[in-house]
PDB file of N, CA and C in Angstrom:
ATOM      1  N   UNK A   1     -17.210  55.171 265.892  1.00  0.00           N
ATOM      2  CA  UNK A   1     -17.301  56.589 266.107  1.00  0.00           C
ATOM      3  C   UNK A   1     -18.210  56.877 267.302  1.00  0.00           C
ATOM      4  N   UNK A   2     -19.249  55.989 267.484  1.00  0.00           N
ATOM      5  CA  UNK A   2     -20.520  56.083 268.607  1.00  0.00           C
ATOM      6  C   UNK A   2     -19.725  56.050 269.846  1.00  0.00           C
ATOM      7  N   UNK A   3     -18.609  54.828 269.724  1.00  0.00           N
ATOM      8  CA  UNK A   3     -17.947  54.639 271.339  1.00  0.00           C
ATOM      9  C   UNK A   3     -17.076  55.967 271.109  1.00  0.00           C
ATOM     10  N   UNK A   4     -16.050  56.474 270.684  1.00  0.00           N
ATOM     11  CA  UNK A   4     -15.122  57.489 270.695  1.00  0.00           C
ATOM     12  C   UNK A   4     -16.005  58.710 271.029  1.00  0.00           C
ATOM     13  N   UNK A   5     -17.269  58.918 270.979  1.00  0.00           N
ATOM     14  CA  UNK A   5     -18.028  60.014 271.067  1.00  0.00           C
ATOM     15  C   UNK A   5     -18.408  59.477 272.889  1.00  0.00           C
ATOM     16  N   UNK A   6     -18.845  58.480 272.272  1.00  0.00           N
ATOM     17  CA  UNK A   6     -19.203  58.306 273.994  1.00  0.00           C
ATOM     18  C   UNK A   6     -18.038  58.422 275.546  1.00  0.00           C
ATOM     19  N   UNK A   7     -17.118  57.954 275.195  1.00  0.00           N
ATOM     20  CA  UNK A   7     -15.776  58.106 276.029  1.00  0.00           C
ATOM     21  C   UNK A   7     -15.025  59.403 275.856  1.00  0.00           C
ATOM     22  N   UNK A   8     -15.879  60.272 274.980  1.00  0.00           N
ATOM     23  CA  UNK A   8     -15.328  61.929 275.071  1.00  0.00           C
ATOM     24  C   UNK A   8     -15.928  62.393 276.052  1.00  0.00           C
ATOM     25  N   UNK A   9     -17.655  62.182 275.750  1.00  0.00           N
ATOM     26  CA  UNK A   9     -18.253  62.377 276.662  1.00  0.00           C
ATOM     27  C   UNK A   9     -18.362  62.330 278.366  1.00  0.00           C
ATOM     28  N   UNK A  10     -17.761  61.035 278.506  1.00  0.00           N
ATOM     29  CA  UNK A  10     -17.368  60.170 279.757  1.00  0.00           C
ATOM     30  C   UNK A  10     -16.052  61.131 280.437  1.00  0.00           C
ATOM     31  N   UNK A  11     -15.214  61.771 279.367  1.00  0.00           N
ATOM     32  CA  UNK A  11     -14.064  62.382 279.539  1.00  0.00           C
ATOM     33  C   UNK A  11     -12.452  61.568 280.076  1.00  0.00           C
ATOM     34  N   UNK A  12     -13.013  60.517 279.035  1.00  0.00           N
ATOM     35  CA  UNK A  12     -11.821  59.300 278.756  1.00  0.00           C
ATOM     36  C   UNK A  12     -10.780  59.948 277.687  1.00  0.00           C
ATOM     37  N   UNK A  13      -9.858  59.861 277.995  1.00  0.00           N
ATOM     38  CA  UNK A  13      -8.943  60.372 276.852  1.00  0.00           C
ATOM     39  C   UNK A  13      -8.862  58.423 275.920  1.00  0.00           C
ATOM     40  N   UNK A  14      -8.987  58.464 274.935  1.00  0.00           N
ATOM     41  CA  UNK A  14      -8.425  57.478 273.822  1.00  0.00           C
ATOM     42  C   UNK A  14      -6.551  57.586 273.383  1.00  0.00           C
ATOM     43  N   UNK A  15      -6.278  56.916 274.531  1.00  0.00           N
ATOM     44  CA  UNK A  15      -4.247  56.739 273.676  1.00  0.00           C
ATOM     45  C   UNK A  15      -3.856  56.295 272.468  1.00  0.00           C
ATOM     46  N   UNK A  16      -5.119  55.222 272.009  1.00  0.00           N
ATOM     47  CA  UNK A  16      -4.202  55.329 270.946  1.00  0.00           C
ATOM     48  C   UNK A  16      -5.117  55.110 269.864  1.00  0.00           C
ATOM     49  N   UNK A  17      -5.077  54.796 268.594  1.00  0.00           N
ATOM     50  CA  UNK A  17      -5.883  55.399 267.372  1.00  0.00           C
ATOM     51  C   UNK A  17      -6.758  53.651 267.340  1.00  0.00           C
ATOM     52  N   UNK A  18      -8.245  53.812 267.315  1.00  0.00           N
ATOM     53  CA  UNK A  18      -9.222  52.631 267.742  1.00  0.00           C
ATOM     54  C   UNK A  18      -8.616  51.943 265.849  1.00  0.00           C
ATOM     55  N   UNK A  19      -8.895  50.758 265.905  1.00  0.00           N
ATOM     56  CA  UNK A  19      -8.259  49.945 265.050  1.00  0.00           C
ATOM     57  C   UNK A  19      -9.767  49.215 264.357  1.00  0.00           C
ATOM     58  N   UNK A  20     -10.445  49.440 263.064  1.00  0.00           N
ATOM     59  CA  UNK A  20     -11.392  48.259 262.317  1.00  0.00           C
ATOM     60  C   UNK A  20     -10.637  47.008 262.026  1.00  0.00           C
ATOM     61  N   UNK A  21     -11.130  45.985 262.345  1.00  0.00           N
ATOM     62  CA  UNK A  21     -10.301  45.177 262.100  1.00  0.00           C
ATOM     63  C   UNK A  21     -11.206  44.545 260.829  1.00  0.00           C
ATOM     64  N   UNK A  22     -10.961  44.428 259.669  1.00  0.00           N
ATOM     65  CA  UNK A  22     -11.112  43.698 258.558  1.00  0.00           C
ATOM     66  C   UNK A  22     -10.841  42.165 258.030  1.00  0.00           C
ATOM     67  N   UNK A  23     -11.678  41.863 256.944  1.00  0.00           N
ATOM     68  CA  UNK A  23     -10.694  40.703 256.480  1.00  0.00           C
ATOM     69  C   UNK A  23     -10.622  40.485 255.056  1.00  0.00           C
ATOM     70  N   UNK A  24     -11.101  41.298 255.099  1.00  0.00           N
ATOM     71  CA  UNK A  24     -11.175  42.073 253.086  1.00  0.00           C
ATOM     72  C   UNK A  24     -10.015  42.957 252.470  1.00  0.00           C
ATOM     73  N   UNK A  25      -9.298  41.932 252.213  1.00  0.00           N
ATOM     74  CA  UNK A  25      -7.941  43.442 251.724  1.00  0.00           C
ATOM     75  C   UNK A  25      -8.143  44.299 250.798  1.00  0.00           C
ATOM     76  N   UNK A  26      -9.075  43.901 249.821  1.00  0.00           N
ATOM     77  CA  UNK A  26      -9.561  45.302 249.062  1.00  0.00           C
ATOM     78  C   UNK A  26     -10.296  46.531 249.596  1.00  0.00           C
ATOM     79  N   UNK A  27     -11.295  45.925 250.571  1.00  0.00           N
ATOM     80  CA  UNK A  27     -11.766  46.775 251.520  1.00  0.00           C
ATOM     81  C   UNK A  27     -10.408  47.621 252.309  1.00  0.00           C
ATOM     82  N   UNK A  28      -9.639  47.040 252.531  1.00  0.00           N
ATOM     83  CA  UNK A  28      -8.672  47.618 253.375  1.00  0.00           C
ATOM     84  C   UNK A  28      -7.375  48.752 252.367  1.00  0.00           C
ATOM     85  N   UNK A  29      -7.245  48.218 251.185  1.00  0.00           N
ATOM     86  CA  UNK A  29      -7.110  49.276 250.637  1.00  0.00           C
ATOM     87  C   UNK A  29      -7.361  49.866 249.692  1.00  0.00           C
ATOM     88  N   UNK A  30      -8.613  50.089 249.720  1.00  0.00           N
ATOM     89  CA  UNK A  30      -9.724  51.313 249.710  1.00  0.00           C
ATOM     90  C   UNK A  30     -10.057  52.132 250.194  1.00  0.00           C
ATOM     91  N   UNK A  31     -10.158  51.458 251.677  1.00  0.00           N
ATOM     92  CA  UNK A  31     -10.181  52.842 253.032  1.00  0.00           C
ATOM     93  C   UNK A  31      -8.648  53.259 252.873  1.00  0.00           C
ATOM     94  N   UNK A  32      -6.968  52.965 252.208  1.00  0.00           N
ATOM     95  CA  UNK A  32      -6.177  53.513 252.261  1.00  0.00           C
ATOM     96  C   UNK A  32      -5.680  54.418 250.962  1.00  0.00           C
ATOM     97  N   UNK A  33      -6.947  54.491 250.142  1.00  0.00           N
ATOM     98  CA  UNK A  33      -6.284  54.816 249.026  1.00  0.00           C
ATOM     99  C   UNK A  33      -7.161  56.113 248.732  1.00  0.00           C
ATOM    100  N   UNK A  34      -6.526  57.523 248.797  1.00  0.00           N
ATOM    101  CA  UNK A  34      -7.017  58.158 249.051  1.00  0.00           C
ATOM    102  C   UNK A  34      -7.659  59.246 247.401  1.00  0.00           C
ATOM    103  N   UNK A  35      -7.116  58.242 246.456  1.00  0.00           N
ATOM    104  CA  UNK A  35      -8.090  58.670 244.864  1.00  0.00           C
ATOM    105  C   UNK A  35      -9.262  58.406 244.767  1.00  0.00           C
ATOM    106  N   UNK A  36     -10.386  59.095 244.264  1.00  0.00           N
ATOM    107  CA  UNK A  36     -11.746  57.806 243.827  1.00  0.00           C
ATOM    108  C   UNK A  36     -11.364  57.642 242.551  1.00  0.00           C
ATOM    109  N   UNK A  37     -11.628  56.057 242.425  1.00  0.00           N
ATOM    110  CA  UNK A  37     -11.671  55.888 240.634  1.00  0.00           C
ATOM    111  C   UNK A  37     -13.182  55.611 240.645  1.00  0.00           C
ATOM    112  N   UNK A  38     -13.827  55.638 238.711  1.00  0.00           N
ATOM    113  CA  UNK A  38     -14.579  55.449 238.822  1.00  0.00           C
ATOM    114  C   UNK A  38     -15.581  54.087 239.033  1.00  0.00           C
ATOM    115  N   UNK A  39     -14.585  53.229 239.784  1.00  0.00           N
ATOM    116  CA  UNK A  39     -15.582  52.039 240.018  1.00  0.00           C
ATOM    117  C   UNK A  39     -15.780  52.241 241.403  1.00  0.00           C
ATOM    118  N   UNK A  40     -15.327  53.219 241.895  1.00  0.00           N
ATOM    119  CA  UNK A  40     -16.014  53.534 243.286  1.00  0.00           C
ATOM    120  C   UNK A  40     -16.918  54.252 243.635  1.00  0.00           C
ATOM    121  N   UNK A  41     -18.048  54.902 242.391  1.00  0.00           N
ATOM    122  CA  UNK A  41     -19.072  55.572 243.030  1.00  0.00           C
ATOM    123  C   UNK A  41     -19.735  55.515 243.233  1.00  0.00           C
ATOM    124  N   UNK A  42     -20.394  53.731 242.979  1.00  0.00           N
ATOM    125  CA  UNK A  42     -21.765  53.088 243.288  1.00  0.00           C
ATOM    126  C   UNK A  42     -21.157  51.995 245.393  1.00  0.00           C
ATOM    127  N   UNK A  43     -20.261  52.703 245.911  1.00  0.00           N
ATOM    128  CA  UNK A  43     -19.787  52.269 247.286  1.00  0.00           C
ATOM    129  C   UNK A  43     -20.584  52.772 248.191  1.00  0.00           C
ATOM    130  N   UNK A  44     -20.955  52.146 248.600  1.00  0.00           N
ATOM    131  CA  UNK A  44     -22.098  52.807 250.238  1.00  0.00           C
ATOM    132  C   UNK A  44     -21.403  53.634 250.822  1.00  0.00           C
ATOM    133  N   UNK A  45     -22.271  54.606 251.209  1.00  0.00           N
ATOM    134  CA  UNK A  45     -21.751  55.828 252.207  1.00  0.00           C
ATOM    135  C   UNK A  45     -21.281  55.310 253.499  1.00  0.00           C
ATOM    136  N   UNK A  46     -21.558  54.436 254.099  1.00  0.00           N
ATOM    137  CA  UNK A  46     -20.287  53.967 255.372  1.00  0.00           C
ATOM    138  C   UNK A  46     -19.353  53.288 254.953  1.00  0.00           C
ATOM    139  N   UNK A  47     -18.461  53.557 253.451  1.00  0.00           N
ATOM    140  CA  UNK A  47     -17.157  53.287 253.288  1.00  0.00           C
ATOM    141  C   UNK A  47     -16.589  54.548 253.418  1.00  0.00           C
ATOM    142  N   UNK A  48     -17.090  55.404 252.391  1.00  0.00           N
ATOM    143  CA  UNK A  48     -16.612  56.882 252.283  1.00  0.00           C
ATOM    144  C   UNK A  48     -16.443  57.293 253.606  1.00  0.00           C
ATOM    145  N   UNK A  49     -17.149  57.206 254.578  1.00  0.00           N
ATOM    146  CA  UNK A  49     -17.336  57.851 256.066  1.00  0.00           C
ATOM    147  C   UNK A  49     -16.383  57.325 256.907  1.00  0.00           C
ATOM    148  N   UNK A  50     -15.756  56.281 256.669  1.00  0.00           N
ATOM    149  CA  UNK A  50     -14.793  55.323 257.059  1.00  0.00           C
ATOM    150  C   UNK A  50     -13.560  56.127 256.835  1.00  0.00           C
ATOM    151  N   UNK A  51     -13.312  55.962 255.109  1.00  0.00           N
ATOM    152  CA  UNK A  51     -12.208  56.375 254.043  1.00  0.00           C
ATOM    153  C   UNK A  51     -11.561  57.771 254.745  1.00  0.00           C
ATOM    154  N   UNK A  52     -12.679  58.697 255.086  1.00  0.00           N
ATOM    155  CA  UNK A  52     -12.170  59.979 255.557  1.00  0.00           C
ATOM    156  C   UNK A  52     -11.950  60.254 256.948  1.00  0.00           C
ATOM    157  N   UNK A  53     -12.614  58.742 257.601  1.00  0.00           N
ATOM    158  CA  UNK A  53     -12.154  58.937 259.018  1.00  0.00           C
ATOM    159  C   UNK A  53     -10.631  58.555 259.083  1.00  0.00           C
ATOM    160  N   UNK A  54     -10.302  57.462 257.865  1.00  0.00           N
ATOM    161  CA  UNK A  54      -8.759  57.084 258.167  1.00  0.00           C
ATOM    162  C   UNK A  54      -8.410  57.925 257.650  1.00  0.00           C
ATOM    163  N   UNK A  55      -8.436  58.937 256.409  1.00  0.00           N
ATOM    164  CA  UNK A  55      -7.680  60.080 256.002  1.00  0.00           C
ATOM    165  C   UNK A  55      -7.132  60.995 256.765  1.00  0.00           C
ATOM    166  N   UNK A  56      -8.110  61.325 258.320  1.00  0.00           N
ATOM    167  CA  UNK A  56      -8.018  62.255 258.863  1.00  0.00           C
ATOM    168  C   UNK A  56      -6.943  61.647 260.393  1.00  0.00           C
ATOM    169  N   UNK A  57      -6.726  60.502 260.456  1.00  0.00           N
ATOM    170  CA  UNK A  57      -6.367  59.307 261.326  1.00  0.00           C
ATOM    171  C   UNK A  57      -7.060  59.442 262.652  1.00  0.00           C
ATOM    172  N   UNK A  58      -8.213  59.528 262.458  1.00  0.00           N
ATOM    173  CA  UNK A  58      -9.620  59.233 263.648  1.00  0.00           C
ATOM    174  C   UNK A  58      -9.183  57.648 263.851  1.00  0.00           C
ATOM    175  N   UNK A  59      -8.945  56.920 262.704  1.00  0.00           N
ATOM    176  CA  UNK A  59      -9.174  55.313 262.815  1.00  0.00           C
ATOM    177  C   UNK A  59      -8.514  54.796 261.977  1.00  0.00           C
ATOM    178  N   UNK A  60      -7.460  53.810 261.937  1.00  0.00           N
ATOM    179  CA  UNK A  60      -7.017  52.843 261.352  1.00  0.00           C
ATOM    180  C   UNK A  60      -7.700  51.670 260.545  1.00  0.00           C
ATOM    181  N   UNK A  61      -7.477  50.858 259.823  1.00  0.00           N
ATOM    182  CA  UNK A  61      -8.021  49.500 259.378  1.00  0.00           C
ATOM    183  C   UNK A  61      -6.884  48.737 259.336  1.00  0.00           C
ATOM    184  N   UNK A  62      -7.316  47.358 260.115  1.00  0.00           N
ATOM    185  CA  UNK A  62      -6.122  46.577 259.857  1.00  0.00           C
ATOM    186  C   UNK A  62      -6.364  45.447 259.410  1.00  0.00           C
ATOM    187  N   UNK A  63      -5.794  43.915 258.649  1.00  0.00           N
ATOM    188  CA  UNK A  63      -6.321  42.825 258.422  1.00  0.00           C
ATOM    189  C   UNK A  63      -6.197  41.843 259.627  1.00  0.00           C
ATOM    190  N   UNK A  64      -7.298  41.301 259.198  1.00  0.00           N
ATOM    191  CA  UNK A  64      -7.116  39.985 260.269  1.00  0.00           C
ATOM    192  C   UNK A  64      -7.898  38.967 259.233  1.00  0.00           C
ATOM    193  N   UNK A  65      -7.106  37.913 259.455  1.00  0.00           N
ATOM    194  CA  UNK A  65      -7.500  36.993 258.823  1.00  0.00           C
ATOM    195  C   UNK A  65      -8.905  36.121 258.945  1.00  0.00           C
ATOM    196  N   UNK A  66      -9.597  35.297 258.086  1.00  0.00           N
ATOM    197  CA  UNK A  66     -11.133  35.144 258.260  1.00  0.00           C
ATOM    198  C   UNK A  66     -11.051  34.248 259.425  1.00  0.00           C
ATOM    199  N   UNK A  67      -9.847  33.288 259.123  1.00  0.00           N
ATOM    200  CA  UNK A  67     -10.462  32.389 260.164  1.00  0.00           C
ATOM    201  C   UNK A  67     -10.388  33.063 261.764  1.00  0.00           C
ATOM    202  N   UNK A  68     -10.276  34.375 261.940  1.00  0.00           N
ATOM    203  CA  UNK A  68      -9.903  34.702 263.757  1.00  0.00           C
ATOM    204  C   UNK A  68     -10.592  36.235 263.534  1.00  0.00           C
ATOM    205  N   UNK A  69     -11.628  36.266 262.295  1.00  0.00           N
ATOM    206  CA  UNK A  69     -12.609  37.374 262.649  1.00  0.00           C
ATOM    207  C   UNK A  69     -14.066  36.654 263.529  1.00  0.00           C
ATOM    208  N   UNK A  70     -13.791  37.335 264.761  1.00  0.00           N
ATOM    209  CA  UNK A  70     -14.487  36.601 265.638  1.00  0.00           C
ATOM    210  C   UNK A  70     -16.345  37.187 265.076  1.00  0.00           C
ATOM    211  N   UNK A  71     -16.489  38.219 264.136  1.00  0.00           N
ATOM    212  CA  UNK A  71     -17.518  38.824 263.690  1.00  0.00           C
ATOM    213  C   UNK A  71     -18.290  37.581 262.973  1.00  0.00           C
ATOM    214  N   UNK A  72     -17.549  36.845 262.311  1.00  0.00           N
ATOM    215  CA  UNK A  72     -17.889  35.848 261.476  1.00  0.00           C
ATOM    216  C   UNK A  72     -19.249  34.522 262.390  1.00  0.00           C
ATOM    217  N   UNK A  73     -19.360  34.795 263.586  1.00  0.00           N
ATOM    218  CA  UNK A  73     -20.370  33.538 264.236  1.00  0.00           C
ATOM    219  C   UNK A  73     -21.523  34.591 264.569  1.00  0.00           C
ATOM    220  N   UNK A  74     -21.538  35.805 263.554  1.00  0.00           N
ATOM    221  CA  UNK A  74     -22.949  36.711 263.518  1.00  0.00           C
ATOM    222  C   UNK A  74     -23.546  36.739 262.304  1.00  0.00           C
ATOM    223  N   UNK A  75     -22.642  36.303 261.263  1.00  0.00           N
ATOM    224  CA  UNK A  75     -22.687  36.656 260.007  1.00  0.00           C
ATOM    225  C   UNK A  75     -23.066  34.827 259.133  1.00  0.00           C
ATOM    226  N   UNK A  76     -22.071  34.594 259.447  1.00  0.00           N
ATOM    227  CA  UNK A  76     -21.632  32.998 258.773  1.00  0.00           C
ATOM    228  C   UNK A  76     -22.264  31.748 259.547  1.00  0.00           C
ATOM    229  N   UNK A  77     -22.683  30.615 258.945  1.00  0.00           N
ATOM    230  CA  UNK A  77     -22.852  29.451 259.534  1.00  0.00           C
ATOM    231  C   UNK A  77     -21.497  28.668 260.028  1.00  0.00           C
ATOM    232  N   UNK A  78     -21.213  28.360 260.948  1.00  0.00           N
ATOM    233  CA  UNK A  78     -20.253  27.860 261.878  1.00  0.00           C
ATOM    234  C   UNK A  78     -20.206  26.595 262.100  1.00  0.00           C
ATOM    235  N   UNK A  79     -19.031  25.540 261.724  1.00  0.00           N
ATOM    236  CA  UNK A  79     -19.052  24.582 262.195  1.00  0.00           C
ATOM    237  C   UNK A  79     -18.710  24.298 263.755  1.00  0.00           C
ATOM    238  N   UNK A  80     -18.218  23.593 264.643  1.00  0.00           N
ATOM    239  CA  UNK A  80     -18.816  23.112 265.849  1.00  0.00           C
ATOM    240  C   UNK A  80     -17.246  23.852 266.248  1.00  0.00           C
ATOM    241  N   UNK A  81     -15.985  23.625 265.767  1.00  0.00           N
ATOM    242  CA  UNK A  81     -14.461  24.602 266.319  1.00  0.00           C
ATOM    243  C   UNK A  81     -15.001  25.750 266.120  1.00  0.00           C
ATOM    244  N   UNK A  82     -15.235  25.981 264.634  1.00  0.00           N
ATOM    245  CA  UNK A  82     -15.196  27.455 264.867  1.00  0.00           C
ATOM    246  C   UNK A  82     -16.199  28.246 265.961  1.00  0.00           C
ATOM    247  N   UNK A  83     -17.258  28.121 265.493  1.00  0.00           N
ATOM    248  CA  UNK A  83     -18.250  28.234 266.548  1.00  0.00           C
ATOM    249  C   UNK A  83     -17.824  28.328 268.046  1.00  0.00           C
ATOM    250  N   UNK A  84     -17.346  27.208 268.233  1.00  0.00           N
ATOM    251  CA  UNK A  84     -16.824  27.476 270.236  1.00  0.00           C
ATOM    252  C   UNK A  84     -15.779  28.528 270.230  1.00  0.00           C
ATOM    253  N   UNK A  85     -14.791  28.478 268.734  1.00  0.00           N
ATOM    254  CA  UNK A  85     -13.618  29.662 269.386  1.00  0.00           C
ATOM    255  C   UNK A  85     -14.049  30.693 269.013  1.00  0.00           C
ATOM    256  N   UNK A  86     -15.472  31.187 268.275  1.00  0.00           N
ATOM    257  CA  UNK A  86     -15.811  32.568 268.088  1.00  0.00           C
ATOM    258  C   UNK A  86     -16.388  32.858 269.722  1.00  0.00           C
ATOM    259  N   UNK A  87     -17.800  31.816 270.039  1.00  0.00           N
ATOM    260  CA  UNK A  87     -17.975  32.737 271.159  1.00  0.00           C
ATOM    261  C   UNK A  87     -16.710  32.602 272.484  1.00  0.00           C
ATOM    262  N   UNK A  88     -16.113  31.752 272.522  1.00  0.00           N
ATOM    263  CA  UNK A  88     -15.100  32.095 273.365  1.00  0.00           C
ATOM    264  C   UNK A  88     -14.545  33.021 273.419  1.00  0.00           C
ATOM    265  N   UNK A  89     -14.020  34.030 272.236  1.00  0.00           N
ATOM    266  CA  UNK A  89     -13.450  34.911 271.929  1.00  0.00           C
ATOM    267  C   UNK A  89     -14.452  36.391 272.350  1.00  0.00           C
ATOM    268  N   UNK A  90     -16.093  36.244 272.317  1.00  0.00           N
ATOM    269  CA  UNK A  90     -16.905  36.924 272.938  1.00  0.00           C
ATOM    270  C   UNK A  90     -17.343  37.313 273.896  1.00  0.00           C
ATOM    271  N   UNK A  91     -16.630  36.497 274.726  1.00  0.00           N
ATOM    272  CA  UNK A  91     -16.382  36.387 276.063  1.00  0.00           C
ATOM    273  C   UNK A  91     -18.099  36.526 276.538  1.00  0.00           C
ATOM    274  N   UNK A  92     -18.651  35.878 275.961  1.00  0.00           N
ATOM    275  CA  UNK A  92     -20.184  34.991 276.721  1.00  0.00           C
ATOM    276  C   UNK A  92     -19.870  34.612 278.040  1.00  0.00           C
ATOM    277  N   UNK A  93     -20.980  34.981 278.895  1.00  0.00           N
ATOM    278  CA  UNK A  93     -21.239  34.278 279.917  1.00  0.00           C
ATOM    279  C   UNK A  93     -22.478  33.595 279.710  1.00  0.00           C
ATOM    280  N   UNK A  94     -23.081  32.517 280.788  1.00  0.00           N
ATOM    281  CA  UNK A  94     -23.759  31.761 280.779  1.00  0.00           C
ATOM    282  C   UNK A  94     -25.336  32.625 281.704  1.00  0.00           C
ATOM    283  N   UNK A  95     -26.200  32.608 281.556  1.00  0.00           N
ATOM    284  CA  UNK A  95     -27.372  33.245 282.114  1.00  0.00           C
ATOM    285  C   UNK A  95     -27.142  32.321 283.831  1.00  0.00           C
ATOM    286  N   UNK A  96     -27.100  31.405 284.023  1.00  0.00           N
ATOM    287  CA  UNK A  96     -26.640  31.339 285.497  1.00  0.00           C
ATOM    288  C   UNK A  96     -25.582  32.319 285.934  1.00  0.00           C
ATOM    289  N   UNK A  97     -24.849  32.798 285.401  1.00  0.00           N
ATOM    290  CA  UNK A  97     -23.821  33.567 285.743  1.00  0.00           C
ATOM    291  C   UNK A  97     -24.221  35.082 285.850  1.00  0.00           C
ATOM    292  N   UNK A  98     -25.164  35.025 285.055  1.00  0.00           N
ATOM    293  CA  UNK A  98     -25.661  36.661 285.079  1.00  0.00           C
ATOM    294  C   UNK A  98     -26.777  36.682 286.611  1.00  0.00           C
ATOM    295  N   UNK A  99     -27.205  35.867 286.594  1.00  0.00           N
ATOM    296  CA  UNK A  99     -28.714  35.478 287.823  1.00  0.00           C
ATOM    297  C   UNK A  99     -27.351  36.148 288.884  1.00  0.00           C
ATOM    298  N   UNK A 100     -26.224  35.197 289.013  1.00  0.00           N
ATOM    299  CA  UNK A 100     -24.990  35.125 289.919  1.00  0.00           C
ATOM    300  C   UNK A 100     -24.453  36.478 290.386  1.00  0.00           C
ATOM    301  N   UNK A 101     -24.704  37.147 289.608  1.00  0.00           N
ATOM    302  CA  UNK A 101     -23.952  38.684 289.390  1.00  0.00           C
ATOM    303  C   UNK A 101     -25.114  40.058 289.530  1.00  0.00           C
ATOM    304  N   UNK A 102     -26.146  39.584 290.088  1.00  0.00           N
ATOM    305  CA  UNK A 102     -26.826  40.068 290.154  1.00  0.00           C
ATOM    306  C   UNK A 102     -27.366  40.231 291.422  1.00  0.00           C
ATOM    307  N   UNK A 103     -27.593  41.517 291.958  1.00  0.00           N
ATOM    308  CA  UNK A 103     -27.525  42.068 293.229  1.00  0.00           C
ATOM    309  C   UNK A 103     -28.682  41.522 293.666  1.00  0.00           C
ATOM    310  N   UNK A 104     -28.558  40.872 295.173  1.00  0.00           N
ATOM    311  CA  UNK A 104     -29.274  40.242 296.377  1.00  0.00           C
ATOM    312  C   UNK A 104     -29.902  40.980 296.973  1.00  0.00           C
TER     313      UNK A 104
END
């Protein structure tokens, strides 16, 4: 919501509807299920805030599977594949590269 506020600001139009990408399918439909039952009222307020942003279609949720949630090498201990294809996927640069890119 911070970036969509910020690129209003900027006076970026957004084409098309920003996508959470998940890997929790209950999580995922939860944010699609638009009843509360009552095992949902002890849920943190940034689900609900979520729930009604997709109600209103501010934002989608979609699945992605664990092994290619690149979120997972912030969260999880990483073996030595996964690990290289998360930050690969982060598109890291190397601090020589930043020195590199940096005005003379």
């Amino acid at each position: 919501m911070w970036v969509l506020s910020l690129l209003k600001e900027m006076y970026i139009d957004v084409i098309k509807t920003p996508c959470i990408w998940c890997d929790n399918i209950g999580t995922i439909a939860f944010a699609a299920n638009p009843v509360l039952h009552s095992k949902t009222k002890h849920v943190e307020l940034d689900v609900h805030f979520i729930r009604e942003k997709v109600a209103v279609g501010i934002v989608t949720v979609g699945h992605v599977p664990s092994t290619y949630q690149v979120a997972e090498i912030l969260t999880k201990p990483q073996n030595y594949e996964m690990f290289a294809f998360c930050r690969d996927k982060l598109n890291k640069i190397s601090t020589d590269e930043v020195h590199d890119r940096l005005p003379r």
